[in-house]
PDB file of N, CA and C in Angstrom:
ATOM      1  N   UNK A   1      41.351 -34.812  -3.469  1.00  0.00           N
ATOM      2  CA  UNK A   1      40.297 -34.208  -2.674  1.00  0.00           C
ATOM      3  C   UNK A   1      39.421 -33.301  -3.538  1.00  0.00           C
ATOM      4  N   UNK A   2      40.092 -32.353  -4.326  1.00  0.00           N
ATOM      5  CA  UNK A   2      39.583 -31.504  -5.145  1.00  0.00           C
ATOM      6  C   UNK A   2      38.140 -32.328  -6.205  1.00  0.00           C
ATOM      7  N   UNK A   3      38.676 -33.700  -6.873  1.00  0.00           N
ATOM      8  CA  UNK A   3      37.658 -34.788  -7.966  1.00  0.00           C
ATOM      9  C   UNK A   3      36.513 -34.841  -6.738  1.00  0.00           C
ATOM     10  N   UNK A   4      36.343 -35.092  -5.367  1.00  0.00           N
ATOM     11  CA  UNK A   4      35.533 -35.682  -4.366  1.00  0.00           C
ATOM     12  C   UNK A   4      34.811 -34.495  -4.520  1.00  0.00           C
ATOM     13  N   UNK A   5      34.991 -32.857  -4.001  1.00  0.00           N
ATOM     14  CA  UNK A   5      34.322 -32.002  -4.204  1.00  0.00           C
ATOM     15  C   UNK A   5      33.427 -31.993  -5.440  1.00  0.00           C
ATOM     16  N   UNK A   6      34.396 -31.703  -6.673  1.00  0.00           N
ATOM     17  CA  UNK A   6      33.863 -31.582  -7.619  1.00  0.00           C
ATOM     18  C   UNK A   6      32.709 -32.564  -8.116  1.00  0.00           C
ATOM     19  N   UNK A   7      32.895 -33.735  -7.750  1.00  0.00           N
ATOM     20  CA  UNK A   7      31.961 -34.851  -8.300  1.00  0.00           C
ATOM     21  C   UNK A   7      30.459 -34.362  -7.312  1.00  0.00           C
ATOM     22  N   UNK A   8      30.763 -33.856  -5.713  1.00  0.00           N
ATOM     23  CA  UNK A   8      29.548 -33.770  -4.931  1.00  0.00           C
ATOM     24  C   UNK A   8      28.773 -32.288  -5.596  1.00  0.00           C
ATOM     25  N   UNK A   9      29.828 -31.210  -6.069  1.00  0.00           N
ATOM     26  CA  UNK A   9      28.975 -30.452  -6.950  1.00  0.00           C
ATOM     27  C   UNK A   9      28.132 -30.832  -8.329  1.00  0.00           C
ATOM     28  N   UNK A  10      28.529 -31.703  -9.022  1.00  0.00           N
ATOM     29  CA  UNK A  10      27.884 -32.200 -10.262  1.00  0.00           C
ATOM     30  C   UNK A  10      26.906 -33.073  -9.531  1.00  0.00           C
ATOM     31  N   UNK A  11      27.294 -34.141  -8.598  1.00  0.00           N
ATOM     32  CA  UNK A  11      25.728 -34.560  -8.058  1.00  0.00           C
ATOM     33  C   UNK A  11      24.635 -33.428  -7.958  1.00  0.00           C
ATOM     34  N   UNK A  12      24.957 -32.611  -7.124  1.00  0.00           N
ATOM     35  CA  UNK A  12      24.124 -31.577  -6.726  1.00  0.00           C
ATOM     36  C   UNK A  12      23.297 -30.690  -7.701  1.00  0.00           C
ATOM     37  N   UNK A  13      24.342 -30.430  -8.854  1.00  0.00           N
ATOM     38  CA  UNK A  13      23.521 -29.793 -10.294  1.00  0.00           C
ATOM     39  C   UNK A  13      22.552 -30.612 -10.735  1.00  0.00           C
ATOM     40  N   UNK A  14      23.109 -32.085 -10.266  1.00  0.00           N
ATOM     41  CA  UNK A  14      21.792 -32.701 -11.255  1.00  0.00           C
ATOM     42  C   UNK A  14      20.699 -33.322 -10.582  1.00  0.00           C
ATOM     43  N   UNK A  15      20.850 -33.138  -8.683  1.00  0.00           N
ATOM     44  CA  UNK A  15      19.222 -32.982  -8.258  1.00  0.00           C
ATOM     45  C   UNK A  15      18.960 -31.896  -8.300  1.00  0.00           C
ATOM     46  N   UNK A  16      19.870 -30.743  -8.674  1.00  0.00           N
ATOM     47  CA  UNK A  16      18.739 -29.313  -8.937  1.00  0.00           C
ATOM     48  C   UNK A  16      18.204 -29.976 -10.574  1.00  0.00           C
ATOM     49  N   UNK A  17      18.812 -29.892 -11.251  1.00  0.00           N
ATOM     50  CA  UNK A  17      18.281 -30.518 -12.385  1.00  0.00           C
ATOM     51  C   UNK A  17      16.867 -31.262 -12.433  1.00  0.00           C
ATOM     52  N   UNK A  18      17.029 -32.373 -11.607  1.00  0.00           N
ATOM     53  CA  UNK A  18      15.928 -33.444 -11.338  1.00  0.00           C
ATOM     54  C   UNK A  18      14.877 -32.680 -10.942  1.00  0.00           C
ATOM     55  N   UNK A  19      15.061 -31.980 -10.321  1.00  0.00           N
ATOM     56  CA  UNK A  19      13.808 -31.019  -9.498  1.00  0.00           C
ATOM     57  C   UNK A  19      13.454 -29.943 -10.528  1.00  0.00           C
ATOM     58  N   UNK A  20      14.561 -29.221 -11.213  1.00  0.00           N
ATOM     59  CA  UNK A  20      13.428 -28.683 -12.540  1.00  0.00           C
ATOM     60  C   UNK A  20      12.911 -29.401 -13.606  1.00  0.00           C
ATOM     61  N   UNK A  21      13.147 -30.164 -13.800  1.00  0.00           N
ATOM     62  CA  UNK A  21      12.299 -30.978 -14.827  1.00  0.00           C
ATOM     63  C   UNK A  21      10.959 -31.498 -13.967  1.00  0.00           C
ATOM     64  N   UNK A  22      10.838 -31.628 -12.880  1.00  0.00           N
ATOM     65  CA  UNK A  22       9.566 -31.897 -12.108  1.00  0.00           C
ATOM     66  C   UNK A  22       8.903 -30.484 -12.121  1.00  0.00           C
ATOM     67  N   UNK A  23       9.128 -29.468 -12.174  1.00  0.00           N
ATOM     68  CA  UNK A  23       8.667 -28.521 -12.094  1.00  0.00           C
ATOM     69  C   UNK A  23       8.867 -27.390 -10.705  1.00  0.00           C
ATOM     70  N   UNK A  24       9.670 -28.212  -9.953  1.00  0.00           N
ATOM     71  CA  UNK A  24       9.933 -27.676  -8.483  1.00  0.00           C
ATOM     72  C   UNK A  24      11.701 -27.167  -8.381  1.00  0.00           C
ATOM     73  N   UNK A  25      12.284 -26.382  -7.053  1.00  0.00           N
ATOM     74  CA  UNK A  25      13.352 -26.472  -7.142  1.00  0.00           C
ATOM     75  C   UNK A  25      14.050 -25.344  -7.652  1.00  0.00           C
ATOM     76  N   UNK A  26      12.607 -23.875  -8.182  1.00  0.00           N
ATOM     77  CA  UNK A  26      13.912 -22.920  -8.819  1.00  0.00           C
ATOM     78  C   UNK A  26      14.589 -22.031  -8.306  1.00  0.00           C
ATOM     79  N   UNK A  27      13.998 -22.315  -6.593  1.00  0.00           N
ATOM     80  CA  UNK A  27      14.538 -21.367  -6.154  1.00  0.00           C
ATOM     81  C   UNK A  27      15.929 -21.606  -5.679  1.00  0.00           C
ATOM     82  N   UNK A  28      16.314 -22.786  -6.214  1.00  0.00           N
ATOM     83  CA  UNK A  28      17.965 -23.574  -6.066  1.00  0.00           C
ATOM     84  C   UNK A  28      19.278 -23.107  -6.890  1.00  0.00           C
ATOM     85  N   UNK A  29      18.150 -22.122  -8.171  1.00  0.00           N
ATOM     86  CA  UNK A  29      19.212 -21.920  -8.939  1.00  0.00           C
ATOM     87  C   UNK A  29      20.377 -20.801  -8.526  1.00  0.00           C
ATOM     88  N   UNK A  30      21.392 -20.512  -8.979  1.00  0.00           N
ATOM     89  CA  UNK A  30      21.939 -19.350  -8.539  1.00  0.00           C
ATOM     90  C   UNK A  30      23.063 -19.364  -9.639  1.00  0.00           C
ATOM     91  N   UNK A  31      23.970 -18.323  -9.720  1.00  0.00           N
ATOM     92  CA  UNK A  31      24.599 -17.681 -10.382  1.00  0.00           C
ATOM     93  C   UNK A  31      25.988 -18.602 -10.617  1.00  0.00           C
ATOM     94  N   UNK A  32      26.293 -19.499  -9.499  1.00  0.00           N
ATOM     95  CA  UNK A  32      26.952 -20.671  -9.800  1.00  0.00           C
ATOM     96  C   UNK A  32      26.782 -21.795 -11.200  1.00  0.00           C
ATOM     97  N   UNK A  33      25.444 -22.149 -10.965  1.00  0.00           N
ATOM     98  CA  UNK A  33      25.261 -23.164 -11.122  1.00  0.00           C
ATOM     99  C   UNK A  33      23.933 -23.327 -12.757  1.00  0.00           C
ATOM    100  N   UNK A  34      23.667 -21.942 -12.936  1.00  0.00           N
ATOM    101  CA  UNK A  34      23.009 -21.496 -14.040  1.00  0.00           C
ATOM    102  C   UNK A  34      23.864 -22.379 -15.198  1.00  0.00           C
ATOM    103  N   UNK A  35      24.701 -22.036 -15.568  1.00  0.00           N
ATOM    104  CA  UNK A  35      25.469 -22.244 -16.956  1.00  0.00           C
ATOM    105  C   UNK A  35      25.529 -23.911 -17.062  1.00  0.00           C
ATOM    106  N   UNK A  36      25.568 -24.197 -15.923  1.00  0.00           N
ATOM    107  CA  UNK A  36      25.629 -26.216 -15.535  1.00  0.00           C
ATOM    108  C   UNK A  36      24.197 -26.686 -15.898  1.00  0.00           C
ATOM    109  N   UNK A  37      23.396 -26.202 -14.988  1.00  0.00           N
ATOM    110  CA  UNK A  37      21.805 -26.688 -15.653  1.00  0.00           C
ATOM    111  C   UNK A  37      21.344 -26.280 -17.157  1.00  0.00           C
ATOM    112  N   UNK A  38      21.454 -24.906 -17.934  1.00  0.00           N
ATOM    113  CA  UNK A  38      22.077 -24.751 -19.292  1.00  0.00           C
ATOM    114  C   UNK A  38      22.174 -25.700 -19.977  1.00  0.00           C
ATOM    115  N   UNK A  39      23.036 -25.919 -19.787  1.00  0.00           N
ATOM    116  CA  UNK A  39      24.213 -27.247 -20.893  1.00  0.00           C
ATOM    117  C   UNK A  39      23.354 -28.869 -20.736  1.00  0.00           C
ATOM    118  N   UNK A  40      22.900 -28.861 -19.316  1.00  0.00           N
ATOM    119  CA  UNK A  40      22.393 -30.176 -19.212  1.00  0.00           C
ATOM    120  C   UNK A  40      20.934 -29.942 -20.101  1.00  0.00           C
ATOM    121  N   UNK A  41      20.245 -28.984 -19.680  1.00  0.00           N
ATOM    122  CA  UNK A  41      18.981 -28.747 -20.855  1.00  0.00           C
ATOM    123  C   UNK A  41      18.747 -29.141 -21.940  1.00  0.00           C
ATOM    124  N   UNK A  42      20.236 -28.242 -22.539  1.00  0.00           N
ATOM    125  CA  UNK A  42      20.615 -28.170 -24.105  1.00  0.00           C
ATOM    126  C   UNK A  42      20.552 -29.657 -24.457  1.00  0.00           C
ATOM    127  N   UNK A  43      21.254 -30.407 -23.180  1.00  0.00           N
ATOM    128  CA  UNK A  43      21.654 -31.902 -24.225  1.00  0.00           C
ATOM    129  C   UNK A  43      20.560 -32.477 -24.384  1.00  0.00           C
ATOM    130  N   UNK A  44      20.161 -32.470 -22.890  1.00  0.00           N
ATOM    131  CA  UNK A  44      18.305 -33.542 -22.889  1.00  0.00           C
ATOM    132  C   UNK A  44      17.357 -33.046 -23.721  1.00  0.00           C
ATOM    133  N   UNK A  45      17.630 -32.255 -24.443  1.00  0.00           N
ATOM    134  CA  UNK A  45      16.592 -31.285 -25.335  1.00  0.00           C
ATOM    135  C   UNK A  45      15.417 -30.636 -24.549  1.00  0.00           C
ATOM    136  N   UNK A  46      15.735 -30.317 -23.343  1.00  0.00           N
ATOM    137  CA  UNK A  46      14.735 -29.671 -22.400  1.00  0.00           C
ATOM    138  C   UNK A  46      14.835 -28.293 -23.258  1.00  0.00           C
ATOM    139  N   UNK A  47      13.674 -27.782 -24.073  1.00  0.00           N
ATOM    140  CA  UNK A  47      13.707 -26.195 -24.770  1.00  0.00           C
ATOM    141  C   UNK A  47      13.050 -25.404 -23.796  1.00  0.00           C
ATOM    142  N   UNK A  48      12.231 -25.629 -23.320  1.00  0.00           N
ATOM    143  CA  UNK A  48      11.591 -24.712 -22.761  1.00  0.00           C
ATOM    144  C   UNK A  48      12.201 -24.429 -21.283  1.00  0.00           C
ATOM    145  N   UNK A  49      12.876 -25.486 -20.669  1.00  0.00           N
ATOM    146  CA  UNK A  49      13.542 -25.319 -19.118  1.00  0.00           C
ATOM    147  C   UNK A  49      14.637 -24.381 -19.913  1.00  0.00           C
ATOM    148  N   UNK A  50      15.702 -25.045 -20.936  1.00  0.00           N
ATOM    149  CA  UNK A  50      16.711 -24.471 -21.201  1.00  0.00           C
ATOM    150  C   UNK A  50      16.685 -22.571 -21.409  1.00  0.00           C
ATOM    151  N   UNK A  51      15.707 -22.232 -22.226  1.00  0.00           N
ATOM    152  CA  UNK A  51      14.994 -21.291 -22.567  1.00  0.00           C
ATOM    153  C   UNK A  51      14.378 -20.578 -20.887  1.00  0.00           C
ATOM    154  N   UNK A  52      14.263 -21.016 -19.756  1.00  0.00           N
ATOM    155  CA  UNK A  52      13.534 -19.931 -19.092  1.00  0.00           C
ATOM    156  C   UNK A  52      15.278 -20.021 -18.417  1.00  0.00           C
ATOM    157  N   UNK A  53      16.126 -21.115 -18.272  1.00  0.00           N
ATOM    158  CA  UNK A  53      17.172 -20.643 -17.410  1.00  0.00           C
ATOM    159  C   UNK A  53      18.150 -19.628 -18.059  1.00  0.00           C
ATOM    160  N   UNK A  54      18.096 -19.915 -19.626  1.00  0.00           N
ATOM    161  CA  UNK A  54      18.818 -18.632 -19.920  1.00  0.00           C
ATOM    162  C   UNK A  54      17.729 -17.014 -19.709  1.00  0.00           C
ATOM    163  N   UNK A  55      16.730 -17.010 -19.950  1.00  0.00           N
ATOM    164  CA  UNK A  55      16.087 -15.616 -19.199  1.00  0.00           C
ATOM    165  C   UNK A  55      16.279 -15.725 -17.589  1.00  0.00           C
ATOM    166  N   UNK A  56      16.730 -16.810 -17.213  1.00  0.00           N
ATOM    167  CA  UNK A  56      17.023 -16.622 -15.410  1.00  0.00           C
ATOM    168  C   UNK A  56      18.458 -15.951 -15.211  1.00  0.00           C
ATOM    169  N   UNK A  57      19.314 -16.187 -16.227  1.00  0.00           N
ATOM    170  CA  UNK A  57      20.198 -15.593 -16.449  1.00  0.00           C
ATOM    171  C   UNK A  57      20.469 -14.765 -16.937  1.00  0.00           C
ATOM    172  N   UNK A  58      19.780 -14.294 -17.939  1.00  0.00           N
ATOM    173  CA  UNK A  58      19.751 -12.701 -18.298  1.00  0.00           C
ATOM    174  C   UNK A  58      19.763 -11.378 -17.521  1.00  0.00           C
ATOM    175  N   UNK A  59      21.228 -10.883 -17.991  1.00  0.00           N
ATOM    176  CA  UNK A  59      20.784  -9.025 -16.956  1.00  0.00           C
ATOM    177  C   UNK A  59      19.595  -8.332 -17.387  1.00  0.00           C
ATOM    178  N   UNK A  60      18.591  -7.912 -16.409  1.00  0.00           N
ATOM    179  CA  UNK A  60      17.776  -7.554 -16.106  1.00  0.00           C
ATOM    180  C   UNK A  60      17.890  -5.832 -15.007  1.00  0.00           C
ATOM    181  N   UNK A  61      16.870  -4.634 -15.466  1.00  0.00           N
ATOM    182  CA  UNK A  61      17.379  -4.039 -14.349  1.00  0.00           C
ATOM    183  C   UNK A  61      18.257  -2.734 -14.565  1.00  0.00           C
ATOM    184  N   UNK A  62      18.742  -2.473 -13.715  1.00  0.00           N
ATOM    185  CA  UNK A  62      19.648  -1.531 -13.523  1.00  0.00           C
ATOM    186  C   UNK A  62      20.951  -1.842 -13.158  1.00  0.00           C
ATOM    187  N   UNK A  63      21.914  -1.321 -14.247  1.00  0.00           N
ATOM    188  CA  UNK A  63      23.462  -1.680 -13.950  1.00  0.00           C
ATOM    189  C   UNK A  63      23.797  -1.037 -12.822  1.00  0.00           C
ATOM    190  N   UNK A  64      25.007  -1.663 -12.052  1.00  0.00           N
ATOM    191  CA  UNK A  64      24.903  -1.126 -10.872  1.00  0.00           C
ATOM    192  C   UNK A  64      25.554   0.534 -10.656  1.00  0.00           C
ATOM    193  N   UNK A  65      26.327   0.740 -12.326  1.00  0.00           N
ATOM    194  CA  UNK A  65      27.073   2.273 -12.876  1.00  0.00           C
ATOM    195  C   UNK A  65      26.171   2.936 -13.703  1.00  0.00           C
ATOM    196  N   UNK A  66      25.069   2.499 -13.944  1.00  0.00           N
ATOM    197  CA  UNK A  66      23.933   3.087 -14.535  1.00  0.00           C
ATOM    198  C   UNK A  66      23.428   4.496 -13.489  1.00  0.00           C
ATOM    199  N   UNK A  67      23.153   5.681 -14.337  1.00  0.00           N
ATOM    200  CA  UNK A  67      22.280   6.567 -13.307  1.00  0.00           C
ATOM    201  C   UNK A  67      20.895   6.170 -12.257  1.00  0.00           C
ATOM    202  N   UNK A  68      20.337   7.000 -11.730  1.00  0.00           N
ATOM    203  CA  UNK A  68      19.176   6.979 -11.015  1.00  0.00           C
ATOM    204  C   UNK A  68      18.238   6.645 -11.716  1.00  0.00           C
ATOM    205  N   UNK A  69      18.127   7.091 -12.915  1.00  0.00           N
ATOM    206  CA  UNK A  69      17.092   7.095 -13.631  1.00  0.00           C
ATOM    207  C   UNK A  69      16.535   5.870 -13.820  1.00  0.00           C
ATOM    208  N   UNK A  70      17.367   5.446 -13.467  1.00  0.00           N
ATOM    209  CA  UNK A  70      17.051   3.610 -14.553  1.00  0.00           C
ATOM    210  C   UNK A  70      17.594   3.210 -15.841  1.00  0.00           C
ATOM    211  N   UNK A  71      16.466   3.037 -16.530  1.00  0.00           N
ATOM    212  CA  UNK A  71      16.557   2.691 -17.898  1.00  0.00           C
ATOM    213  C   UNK A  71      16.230   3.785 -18.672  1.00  0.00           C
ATOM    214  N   UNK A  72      17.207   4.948 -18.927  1.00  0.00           N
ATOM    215  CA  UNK A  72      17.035   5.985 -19.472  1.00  0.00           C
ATOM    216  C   UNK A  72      17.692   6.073 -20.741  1.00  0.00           C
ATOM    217  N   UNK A  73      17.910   5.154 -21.620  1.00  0.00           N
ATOM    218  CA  UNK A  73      18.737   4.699 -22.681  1.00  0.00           C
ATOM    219  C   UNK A  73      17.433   4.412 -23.369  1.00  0.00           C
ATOM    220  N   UNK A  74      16.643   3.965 -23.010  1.00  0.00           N
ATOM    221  CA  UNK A  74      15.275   3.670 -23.775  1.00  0.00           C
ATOM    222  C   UNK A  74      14.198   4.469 -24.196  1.00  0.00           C
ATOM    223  N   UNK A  75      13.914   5.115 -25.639  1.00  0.00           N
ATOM    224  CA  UNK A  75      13.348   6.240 -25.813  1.00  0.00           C
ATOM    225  C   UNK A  75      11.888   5.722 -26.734  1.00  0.00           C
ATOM    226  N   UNK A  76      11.396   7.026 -25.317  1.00  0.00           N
ATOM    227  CA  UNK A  76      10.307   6.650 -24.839  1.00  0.00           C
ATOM    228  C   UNK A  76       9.113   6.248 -26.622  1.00  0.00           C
ATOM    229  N   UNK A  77       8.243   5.892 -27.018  1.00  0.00           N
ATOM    230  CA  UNK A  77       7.866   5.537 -28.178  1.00  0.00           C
ATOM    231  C   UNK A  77       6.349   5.431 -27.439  1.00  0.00           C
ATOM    232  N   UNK A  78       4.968   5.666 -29.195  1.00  0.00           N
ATOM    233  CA  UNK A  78       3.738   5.563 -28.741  1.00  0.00           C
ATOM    234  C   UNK A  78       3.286   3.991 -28.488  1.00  0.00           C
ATOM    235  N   UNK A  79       4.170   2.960 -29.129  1.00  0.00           N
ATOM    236  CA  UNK A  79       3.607   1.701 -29.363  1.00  0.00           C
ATOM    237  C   UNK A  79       3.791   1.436 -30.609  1.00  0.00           C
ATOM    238  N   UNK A  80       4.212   0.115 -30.800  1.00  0.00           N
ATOM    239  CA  UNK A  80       4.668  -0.585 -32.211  1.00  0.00           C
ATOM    240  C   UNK A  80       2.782  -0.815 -33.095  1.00  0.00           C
ATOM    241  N   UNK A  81       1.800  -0.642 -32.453  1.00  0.00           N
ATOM    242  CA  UNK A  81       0.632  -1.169 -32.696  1.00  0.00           C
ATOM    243  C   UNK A  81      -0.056   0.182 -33.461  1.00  0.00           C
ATOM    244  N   UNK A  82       0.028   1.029 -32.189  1.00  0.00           N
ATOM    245  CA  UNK A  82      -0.333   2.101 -31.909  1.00  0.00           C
ATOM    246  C   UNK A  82      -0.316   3.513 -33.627  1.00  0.00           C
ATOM    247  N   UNK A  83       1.006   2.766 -33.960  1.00  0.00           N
ATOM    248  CA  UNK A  83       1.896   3.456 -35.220  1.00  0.00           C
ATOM    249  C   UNK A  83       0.634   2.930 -36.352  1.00  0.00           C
ATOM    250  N   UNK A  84       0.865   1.501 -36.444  1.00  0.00           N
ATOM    251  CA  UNK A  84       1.027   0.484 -37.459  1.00  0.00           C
ATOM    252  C   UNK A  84      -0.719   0.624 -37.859  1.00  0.00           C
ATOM    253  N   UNK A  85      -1.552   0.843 -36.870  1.00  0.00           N
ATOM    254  CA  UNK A  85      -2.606   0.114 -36.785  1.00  0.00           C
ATOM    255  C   UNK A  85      -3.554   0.909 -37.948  1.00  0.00           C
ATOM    256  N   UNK A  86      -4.426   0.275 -38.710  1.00  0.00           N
ATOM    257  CA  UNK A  86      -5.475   0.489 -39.827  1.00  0.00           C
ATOM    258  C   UNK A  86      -6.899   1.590 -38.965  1.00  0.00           C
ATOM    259  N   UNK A  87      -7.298   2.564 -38.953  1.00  0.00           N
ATOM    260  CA  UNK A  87      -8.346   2.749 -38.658  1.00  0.00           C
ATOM    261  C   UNK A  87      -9.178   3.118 -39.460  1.00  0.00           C
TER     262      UNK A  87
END
């Protein structure tokens, strides 16, 4: 019973699949099923799908043991340009 499940989940990864390579469908992805579409990317040489699902997967944000502040680990700077730049 368990192979029957499992096989209807791998169908399912790969019409979410089918549907991102059309360009539609991302709002299918989820935290399941990220690392499955991943791997299928990687093989088909999809770079650029593969590439936005790992930033779909990337922590982003505020940890949920992080203070109020936010992102207060990040100090504050004028600009990498700003420094560098010739006037």
């Amino acid at each position: 019973m368990k192979e029957i499940q499992d096989n209807g989940g791998q169908d399912q990864i790969q019409g979410i699949y089918r549907q991102l390579k059309k360009g539609l469908g991302r709002e299918l992805v989820n935290d399941d099923n990220v690392g499955a579409l991943i791997e299928l990317a990687a093989r088909d040489g999809e770079q650029i799908l593969e590439q936005e699902l790992r930033e779909w997967q990337a922590p982003c944000g505020v940890a949920p043991d992080a203070s109020a502040g936010g992102l207060h680990h990040l100090a504050p700077n004028p600009g990498f340009n700003k420094t560098h730049v010739k006037h």
